[in-house]
Protein backbone atom coordinates (compact mmCIF):
# COMPACT_ATOMS: atom_id res chain seq x y z
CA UNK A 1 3.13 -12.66 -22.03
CA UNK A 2 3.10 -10.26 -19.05
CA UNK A 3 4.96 -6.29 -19.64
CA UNK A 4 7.44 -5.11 -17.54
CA UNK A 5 7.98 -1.76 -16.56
CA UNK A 6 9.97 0.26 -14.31
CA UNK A 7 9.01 3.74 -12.39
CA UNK A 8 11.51 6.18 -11.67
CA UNK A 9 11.46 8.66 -8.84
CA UNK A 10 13.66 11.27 -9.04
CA UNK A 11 12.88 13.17 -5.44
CA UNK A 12 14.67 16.11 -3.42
CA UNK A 13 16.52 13.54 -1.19
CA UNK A 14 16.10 10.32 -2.47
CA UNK A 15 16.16 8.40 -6.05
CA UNK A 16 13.66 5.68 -6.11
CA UNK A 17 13.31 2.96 -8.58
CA UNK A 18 10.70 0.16 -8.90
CA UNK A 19 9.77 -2.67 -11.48
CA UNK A 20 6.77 -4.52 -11.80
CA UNK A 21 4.79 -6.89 -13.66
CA UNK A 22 1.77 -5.81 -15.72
CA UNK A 23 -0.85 -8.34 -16.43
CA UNK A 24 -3.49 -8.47 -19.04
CA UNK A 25 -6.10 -7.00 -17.39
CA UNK A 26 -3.28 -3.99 -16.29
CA UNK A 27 -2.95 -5.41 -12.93
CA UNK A 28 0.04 -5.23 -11.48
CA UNK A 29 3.01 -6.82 -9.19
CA UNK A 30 6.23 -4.91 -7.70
CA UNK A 31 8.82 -7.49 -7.84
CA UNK A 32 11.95 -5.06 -7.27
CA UNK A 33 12.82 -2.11 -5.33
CA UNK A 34 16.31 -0.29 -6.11
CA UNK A 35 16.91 3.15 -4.13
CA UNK A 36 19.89 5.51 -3.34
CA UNK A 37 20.27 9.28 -1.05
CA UNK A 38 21.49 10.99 -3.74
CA UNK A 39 20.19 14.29 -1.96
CA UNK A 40 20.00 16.41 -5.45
CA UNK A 41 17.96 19.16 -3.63
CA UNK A 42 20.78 19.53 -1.05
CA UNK A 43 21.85 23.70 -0.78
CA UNK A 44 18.85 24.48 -2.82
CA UNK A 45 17.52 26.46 -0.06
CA UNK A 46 20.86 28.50 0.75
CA UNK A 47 21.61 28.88 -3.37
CA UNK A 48 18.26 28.64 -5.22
CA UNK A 49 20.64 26.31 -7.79
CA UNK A 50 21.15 22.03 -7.91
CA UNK A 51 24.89 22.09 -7.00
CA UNK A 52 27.53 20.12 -9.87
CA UNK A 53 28.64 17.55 -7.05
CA UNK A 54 24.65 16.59 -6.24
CA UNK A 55 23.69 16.50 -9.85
CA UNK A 56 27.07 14.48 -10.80
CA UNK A 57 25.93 11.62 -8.22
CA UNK A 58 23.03 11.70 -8.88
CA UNK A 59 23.68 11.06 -12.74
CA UNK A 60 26.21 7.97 -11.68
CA UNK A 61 23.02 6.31 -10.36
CA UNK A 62 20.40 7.24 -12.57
CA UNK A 63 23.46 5.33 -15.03
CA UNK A 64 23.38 2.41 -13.36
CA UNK A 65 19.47 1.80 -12.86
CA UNK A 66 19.77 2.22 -17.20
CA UNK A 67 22.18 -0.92 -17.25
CA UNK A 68 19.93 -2.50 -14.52
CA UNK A 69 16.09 -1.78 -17.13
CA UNK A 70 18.39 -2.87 -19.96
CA UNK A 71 19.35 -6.71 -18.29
CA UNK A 72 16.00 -6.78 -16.99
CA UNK A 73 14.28 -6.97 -19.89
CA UNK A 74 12.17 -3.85 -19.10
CA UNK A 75 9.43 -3.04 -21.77
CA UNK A 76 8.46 0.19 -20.91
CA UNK A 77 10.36 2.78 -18.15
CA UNK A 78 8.56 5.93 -16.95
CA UNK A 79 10.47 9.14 -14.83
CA UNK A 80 9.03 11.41 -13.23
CA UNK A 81 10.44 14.43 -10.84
CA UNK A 82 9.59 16.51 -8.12
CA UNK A 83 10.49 19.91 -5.99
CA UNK A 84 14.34 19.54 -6.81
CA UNK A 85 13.98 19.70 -10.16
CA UNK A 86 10.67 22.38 -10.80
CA UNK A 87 12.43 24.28 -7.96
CA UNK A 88 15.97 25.09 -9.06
CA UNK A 89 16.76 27.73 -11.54
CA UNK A 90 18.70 25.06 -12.97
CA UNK A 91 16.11 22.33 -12.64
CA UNK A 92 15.61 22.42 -16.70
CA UNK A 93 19.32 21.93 -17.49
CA UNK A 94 19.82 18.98 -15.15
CA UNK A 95 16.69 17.66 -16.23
CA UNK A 96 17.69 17.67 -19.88
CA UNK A 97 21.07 15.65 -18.83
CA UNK A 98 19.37 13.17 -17.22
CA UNK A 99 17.45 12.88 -20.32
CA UNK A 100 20.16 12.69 -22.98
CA UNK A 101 21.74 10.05 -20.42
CA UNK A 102 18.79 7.75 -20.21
CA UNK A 103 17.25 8.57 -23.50
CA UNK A 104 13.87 9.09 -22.09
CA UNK A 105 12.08 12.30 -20.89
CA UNK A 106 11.14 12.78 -17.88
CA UNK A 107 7.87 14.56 -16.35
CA UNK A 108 8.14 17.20 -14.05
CA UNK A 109 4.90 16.89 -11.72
CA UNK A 110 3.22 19.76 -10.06
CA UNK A 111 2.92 19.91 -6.80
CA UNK A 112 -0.73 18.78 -7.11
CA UNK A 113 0.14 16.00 -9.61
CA UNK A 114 2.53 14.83 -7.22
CA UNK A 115 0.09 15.08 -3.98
CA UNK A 116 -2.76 12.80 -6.83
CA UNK A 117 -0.66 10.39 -7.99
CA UNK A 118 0.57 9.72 -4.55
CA UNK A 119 -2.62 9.24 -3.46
CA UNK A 120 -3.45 7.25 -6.25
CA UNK A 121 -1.04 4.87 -5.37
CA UNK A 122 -1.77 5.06 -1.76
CA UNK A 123 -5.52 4.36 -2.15
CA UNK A 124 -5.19 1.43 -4.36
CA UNK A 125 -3.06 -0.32 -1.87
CA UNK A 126 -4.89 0.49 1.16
CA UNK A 127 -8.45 0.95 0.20
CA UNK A 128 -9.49 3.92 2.54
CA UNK A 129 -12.13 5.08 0.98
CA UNK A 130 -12.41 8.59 3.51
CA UNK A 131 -8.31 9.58 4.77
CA UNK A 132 -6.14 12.28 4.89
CA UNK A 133 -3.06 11.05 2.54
CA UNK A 134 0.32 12.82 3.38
CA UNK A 135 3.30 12.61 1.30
CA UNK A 136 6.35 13.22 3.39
CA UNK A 137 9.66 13.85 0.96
CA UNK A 138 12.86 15.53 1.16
CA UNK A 139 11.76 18.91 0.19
CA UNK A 140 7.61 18.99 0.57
CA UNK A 141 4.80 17.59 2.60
CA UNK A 142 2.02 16.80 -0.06
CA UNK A 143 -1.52 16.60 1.68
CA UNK A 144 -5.03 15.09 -0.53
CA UNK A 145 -8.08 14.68 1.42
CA UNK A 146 -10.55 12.24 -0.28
CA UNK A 147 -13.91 10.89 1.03
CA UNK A 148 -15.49 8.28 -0.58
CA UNK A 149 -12.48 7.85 -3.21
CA UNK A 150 -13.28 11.51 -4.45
CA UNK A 151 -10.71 14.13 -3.53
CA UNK A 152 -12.06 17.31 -1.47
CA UNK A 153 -8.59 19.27 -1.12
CA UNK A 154 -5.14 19.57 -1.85
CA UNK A 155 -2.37 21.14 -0.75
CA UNK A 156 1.77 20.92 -1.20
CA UNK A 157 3.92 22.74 1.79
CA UNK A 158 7.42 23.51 1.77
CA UNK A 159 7.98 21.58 4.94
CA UNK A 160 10.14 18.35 3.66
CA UNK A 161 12.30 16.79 6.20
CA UNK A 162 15.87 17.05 4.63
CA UNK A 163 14.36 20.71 3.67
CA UNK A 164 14.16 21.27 7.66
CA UNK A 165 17.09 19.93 8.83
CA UNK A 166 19.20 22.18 6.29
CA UNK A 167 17.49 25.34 7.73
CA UNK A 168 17.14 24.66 11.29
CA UNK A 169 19.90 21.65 12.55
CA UNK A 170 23.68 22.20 12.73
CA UNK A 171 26.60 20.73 10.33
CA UNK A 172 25.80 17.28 12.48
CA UNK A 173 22.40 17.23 12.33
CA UNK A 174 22.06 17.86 15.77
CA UNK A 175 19.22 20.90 17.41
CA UNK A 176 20.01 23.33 20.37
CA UNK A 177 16.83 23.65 21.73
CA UNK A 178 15.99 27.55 20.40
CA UNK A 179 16.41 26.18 16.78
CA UNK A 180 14.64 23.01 17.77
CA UNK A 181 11.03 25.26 18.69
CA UNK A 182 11.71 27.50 15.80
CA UNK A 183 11.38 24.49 13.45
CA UNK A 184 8.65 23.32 15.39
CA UNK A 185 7.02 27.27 15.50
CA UNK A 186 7.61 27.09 11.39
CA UNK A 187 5.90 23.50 10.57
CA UNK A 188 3.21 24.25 12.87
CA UNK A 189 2.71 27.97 11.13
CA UNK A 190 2.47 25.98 8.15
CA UNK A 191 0.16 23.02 8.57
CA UNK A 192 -3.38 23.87 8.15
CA UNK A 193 -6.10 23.30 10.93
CA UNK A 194 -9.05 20.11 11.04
CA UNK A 195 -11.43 22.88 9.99
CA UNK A 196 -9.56 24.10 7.30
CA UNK A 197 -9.19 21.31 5.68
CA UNK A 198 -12.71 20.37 6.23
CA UNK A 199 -12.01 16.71 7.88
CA UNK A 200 -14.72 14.51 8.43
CA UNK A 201 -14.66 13.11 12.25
CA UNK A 202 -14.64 9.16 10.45
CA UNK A 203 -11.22 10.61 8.20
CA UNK A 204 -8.16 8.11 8.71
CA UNK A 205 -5.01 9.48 8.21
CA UNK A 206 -2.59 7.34 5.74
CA UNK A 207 0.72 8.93 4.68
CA UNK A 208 4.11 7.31 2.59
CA UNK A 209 7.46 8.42 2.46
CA UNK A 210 10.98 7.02 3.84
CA UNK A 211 10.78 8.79 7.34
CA UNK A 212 7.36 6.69 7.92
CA UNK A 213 8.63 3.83 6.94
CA UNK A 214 11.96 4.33 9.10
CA UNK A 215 9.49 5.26 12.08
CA UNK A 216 7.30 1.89 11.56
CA UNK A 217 10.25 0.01 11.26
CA UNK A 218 11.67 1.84 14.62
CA UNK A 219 8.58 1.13 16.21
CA UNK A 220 8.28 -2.50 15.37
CA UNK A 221 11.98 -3.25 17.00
CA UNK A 222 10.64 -1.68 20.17
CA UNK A 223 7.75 -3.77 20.59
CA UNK A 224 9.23 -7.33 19.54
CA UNK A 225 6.11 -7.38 16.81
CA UNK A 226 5.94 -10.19 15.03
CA UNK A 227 5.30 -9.51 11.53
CA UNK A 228 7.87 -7.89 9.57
CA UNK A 229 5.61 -5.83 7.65
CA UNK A 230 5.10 -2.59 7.24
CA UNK A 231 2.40 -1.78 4.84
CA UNK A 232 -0.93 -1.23 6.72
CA UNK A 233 1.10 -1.01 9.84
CA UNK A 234 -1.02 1.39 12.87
CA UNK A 235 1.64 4.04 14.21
CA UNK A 236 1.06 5.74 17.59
CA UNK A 237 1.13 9.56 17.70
CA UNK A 238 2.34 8.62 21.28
CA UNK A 239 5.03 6.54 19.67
CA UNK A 240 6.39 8.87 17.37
CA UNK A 241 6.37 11.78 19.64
CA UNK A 242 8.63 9.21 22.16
CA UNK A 243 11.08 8.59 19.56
CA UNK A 244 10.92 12.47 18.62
CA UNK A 245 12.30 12.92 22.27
CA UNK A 246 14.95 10.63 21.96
CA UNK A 247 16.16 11.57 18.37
CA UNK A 248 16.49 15.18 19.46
CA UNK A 249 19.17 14.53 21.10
CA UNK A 250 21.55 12.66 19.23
CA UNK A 251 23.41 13.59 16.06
CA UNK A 252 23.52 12.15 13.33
CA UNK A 253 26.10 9.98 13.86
CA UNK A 254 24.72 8.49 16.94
CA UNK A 255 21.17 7.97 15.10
CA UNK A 256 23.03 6.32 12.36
CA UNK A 257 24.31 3.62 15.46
CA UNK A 258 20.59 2.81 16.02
CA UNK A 259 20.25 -0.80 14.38
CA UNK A 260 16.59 -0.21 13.04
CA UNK A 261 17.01 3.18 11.61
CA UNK A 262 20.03 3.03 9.75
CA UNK A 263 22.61 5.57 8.26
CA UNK A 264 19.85 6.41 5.59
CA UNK A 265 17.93 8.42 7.53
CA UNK A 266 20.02 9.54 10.01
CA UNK A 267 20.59 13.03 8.45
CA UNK A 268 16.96 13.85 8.30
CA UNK A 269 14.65 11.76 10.57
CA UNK A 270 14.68 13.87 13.50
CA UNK A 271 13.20 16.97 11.54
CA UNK A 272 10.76 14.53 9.74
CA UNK A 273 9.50 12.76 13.18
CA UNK A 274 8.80 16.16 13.71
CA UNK A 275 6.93 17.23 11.15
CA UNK A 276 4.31 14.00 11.32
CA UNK A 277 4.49 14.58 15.16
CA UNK A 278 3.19 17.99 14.82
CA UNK A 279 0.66 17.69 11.85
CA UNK A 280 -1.30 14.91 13.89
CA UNK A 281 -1.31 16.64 16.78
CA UNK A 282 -2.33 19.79 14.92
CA UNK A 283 -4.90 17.57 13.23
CA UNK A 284 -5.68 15.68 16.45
CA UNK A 285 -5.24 12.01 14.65
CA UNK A 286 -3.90 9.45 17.03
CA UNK A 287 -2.85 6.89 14.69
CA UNK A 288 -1.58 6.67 11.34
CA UNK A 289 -1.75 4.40 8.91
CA UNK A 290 1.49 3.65 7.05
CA UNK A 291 1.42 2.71 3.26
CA UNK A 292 4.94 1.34 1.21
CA UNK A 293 2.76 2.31 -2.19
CA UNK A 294 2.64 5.44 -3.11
CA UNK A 295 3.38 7.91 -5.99
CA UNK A 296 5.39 5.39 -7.99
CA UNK A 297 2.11 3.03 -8.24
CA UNK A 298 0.37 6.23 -9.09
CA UNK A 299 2.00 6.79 -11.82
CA UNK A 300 1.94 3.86 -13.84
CA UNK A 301 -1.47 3.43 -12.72
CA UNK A 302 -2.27 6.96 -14.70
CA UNK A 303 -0.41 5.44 -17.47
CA UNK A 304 -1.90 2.08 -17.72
CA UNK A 305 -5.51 3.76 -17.89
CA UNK A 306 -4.64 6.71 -20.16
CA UNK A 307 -0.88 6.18 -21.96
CA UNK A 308 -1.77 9.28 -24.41
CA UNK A 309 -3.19 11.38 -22.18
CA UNK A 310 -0.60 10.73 -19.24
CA UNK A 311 2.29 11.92 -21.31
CA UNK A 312 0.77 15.39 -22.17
CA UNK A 313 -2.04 16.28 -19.72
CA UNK A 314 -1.51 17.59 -16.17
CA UNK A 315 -3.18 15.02 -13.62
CA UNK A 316 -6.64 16.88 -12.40
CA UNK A 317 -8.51 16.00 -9.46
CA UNK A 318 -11.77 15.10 -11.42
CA UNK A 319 -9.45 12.63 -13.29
CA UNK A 320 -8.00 11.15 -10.25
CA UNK A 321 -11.54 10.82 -9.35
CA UNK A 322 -12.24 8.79 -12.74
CA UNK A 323 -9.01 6.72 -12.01
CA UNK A 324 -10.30 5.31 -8.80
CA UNK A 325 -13.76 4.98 -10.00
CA UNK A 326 -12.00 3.19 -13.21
CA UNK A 327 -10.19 0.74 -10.59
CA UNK A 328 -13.20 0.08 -8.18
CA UNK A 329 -16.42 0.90 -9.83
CA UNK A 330 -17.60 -2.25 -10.92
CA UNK A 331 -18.25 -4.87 -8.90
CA UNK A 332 -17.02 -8.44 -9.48
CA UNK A 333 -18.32 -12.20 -9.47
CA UNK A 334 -16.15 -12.50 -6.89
CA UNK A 335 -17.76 -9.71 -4.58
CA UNK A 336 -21.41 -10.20 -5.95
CA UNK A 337 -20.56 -14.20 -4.50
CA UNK A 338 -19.47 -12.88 -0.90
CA UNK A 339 -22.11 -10.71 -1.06
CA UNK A 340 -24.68 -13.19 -1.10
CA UNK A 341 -23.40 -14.68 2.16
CA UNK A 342 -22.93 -11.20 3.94
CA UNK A 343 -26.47 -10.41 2.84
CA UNK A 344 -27.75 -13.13 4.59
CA UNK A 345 -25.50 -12.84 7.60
CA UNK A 346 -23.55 -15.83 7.13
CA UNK A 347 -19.97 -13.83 6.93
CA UNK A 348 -19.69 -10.68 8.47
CA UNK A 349 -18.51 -7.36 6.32
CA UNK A 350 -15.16 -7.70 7.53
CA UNK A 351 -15.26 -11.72 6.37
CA UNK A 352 -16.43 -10.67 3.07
CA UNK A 353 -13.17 -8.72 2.70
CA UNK A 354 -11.13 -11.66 3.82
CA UNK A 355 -12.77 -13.54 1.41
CA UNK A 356 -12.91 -11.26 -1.41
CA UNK A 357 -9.11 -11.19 -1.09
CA UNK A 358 -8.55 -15.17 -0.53
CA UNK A 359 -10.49 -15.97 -3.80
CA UNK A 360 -9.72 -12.91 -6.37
CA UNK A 361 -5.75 -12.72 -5.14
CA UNK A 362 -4.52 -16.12 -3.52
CA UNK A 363 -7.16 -19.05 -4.67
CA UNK A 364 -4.40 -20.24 -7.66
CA UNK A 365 -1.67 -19.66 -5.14
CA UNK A 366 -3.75 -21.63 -2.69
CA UNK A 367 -4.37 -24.69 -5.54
CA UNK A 368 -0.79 -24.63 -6.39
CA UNK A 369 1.48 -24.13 -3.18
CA UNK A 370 2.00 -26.08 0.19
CA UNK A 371 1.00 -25.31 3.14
CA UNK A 372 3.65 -23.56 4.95
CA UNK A 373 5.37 -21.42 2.06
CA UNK A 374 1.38 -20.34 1.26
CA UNK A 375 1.53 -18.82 5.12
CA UNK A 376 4.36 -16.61 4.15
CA UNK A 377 4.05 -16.10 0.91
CA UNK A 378 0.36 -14.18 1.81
CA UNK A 379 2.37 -12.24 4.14
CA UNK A 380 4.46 -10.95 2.39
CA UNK A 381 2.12 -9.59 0.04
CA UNK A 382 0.77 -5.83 0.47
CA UNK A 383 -2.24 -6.43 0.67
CA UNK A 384 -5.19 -3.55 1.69
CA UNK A 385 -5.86 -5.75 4.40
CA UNK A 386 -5.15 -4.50 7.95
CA UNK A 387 -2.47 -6.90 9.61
CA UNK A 388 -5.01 -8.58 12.04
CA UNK A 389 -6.99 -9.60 8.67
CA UNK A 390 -4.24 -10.49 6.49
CA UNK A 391 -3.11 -12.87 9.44
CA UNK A 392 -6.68 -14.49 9.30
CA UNK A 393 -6.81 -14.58 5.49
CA UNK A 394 -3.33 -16.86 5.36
CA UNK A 395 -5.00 -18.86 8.52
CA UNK A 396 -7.82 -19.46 6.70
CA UNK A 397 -6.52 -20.37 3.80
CA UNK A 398 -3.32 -22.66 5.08
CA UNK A 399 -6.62 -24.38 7.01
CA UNK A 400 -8.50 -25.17 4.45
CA UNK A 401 -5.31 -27.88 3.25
CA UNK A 402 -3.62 -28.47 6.44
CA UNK A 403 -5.58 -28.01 9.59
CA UNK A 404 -2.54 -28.88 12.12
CA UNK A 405 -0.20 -26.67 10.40
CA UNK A 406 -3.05 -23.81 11.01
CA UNK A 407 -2.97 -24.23 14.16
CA UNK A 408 0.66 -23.96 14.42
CA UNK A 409 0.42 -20.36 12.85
CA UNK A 410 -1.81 -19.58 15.09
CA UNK A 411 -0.32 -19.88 18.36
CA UNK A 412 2.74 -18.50 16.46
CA UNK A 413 0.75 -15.01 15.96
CA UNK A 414 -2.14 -15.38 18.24
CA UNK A 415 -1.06 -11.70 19.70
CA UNK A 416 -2.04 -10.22 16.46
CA UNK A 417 -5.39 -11.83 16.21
CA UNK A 418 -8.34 -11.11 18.69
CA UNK A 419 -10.00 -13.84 21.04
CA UNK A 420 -13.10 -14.66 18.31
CA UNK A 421 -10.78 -14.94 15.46
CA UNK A 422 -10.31 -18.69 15.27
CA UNK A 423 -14.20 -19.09 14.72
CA UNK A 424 -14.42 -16.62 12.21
CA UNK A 425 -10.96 -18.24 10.46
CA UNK A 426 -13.07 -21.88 10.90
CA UNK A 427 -16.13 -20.47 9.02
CA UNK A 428 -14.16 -18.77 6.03
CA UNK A 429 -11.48 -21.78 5.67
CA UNK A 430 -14.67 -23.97 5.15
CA UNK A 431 -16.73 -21.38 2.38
CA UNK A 432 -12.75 -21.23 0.43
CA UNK A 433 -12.94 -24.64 0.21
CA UNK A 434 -16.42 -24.30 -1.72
CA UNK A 435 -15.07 -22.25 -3.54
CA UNK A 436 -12.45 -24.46 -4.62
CA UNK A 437 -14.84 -26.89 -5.58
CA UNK A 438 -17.46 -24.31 -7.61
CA UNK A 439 -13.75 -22.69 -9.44
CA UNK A 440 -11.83 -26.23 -10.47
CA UNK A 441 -15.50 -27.62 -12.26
CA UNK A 442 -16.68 -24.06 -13.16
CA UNK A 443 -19.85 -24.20 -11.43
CA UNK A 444 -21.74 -21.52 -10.31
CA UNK A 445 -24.11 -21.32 -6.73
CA UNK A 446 -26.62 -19.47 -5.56
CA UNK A 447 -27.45 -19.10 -1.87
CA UNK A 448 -30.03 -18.74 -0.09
CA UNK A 449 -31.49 -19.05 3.64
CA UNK A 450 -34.37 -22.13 4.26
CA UNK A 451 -36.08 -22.29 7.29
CA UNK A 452 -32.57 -21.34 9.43
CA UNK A 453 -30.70 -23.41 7.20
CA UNK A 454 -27.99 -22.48 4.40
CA UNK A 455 -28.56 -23.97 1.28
CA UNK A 456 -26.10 -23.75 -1.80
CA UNK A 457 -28.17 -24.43 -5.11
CA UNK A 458 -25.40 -25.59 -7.25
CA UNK A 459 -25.68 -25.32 -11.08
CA UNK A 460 -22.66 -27.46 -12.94
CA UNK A 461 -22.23 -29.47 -16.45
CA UNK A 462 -20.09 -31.69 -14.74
CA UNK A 463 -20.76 -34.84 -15.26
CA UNK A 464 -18.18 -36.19 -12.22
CA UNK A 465 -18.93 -33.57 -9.82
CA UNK A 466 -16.67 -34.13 -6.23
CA UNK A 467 -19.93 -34.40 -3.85
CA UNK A 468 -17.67 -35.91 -1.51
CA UNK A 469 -15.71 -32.37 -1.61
CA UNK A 470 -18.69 -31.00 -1.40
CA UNK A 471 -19.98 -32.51 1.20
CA UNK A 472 -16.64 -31.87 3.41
CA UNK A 473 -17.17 -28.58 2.76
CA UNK A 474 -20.48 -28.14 3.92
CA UNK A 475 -19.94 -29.80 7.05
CA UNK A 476 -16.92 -27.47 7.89
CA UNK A 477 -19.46 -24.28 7.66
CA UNK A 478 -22.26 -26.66 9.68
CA UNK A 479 -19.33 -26.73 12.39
CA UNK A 480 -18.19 -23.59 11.89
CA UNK A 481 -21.82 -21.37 11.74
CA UNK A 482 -23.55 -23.71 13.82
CA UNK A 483 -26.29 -23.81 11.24
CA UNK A 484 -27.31 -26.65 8.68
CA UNK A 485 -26.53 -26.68 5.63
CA UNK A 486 -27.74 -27.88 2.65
CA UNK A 487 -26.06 -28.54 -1.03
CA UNK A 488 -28.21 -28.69 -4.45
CA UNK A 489 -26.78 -29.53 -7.96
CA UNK A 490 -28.32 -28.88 -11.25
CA UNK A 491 -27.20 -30.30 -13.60
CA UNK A 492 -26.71 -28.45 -17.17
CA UNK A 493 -25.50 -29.38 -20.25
CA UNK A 494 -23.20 -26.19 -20.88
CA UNK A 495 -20.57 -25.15 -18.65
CA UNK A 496 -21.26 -21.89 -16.72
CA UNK A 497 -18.47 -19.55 -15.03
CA UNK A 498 -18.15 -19.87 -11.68
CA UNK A 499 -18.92 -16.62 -9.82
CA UNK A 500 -15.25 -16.74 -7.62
CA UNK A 501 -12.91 -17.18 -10.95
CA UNK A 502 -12.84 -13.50 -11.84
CA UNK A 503 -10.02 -10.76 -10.89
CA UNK A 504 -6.94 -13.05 -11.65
């Protein structure tokens, strides 16, 4: 039976809750997101103190997501805190009513725990093996540079966007226009330069937090786009810096009016648009990559691998090096079977992550679903494929049972794709359905290229093997690559693993 467990956030602005699924091999699956402004950190600046009224709402709903663990069947909860809490001279005290209330503990993370585990989270969703991660909260911007999964550099700033709009924006939220460039003199004072930070010129930038996610969403409405996804979503510097301009001057009450931003983040987005504005042009990135994972997967990722060792030990950047290494150094069946076919240019690098994903994540979805509700159900799952992939991967897969519904979908989101996609969609819908074949009688294939042609040397202890599948299949790819292909089977008297059925 699968563990649950629930990760609480406890952050200068915003209380955070989310519950997933844990499966045996400690993979795991957010099913529910709960979240309130309970602004705890709010006057800190001015007072140095939590206030009674903050802390006092902010108990009431740390109360009710302890009713909502305890009819949910929740195995295991972990809370953690941030700058409200390590900040205030009263940070301990609150912290130790929180505690008595829930009867748990809860950690207080460094500012560098908080910038690792964030990027912990981040990376795991995403994949990015070389970005600039940013953590944008209420009361700090958390920055980890990593290349190649390792981190280089870290660094926490006191440049949160509630934290700015308190010091620099009126009673309404609203700017004159000297306090407007001081905040904008201050953040920029603040941020550190490219060479500082020692950026590579291949680094992405990926950053998290609710002022993002309010600016994707913002974004999105603009343009009419058709997925209603923000994970992975590509943001504009040009963009946000437009819908800077426009938030500057309205209050708070009038941002609040604005449909796709909401009376959440009314009281702070125009100070946080800011601050992302500003650190990519400071950093001269273009684009930004937005992630809904973050520091909550982080940390019950750092639990999952270590439980001991999370509990007492302060996160370290060589051990948030192990952790990724622990999630991604070792390569699968999966990945040593797509492998084959990019090494002999049959799928390109970017198919081979389409297909990695399609067999390791979907291929029991795929076996047990129809057509249509397997099209959005692969949609609406985060995966760390950009959007113009993910869109392929559900193509290819809703092809490989239904062709005509396929083609529905894709004159549905055809702006998303680009012109050589349906070729490429062709070619991988046929090499799924091989794999259906090699996972349902636990075969296992080994490929190879024979005078121009592809040739599948398939070893089974099957005794009814589906040729006829097999055959279908093959004839797909023939259509698809343009090549010929060919299909052995060996027979053997015990069953082998097939090299797809790993990962799930």
């Amino acid at each position: 039976m699968n563990m649950r467990a629930s990760v609480i956030d406890l952050g200068y602005n915003s209380l955070k809750m989310v519950s997933y699924e844990i499966r045996s091999d400690d993979s795991f699956r957010a099913y529910d997101q709960r979240g309130s402004l309970t602004r705890l950190g709010e006057g800190l600046n001015e007072t140095g103190f939590l206030g009674r009224e903050a802390m006092e709402r902010t108990l009431r709903e740390l109360a009710l997501l302890k009713e909502v663990n305890h009819l949910g069947g929740i195995d295991r909860v972990l809370a953690v805190t941030t700058s409200p809490v390590r900040e205030a001279a009263n940070g301990e005290r609150f912290r130790k009513e929180a505690e008595a209330l829930l009867g748990l503990k809860f950690k207080v993370l460094t500012g560098r725990e908080e910038a690792l585990l964030s990027y912990i989270g981040a990376a795991r969703a995403t994949r990015l093996t070389d970005a600039l991660f940013f953590d944008l909260g209420g009361g700090s911007l958390e920055f980890t540079y990593a290349k190649g999964f390792r981190v280089k550099k870290i660094l926490s700033l006191p440049i949160g966007a509630l934290r700015m709009t308190e010091l620099y924006g009126k009673d309404d939220q609203s700017y004159p226009k000297k306090d407007y460039d001081r905040m904008r003199r201050r953040i920029t004072e603040l941020l550190p330069t490219r060479e500082e930070l020692g950026l590579d010129e291949g680094t992405v930038l990926m950053g998290v937090g609710g002022t993002l996610r309010a600016l994707a969403k913002y974004d999105q409405w603009t343009r009419d786009y058709p997925l209603n996804k923000l994970h992975n979503y590509r943001l504009r510097r040009k963009s946000i810096e437009a819908i800077n301009k426009r938030l500057r001057k309205l209050d708070a009450r009038k941002i609040a009016g604005i449909e796709a931003l909401g009376k959440d983040r009314a009281n702070s987005i125009t100070a946080g648009s800011l601050v992302i504005s500003t650190l990519m042009s400071r950093l001269k990135f273009d684009e930004v990559v937005v992630s809904t994972h973050g520091l909550r997967d982080g940390v019950l990722s750092e639990y999952l691998r270590d439980p001991a060792r999370y509990s007492r030990v302060e996160l370290s950047e060589a051990q948030a090096n192990r952790s990724l290494a622990h999630w991604y150094g070792k390569e699968t069946a999966t990945e040593v079977f797509s492998g084959a076919l990019a090494s002999r240019g049959i799928i390109t690098l970017r198919e081979k992550l389409i297909l990695d994903e399609a067999i390791e994540g979907f291929l029991d979805l795929y076996l047990s679903t129809r057509a249509e509700s397997l099209f959005y159900a692969i949609l609406n799952d985060d995966s760390y494929l950009d959007h113009e992939d993910q869109v392929a991967l559900a193509l290819s897969l809703v092809r490989a049972k239904a062709p005509k519904t396929a083609n529905w979908f894709y004159a549905r989101y055809r702006a998303i794709l680009k012109d050589k996609s349906k070729d490429s969609i062709n070619k991988l819908s046929a090499i799924i359905q091989l794999a259906e074949v090699l996972e349902l009688t636990k075969s296992a294939a080994r490929i190879r290229l024979q005078d121009g042609a592809i040739r599948f040397d398939i070893t089974t202890s099957q005794k009814d093997f589906p040729t006829l599948l097999l055959d279908q299949a093959a004839r797909e790819l023939e259509d698809a690559t343009t090549r010929t292909v060919k299909t052995m089977i060996h027979r053997k008297q015990e069953r082998v693993q097939v090299a797809p059925s790993v990962g799930r």
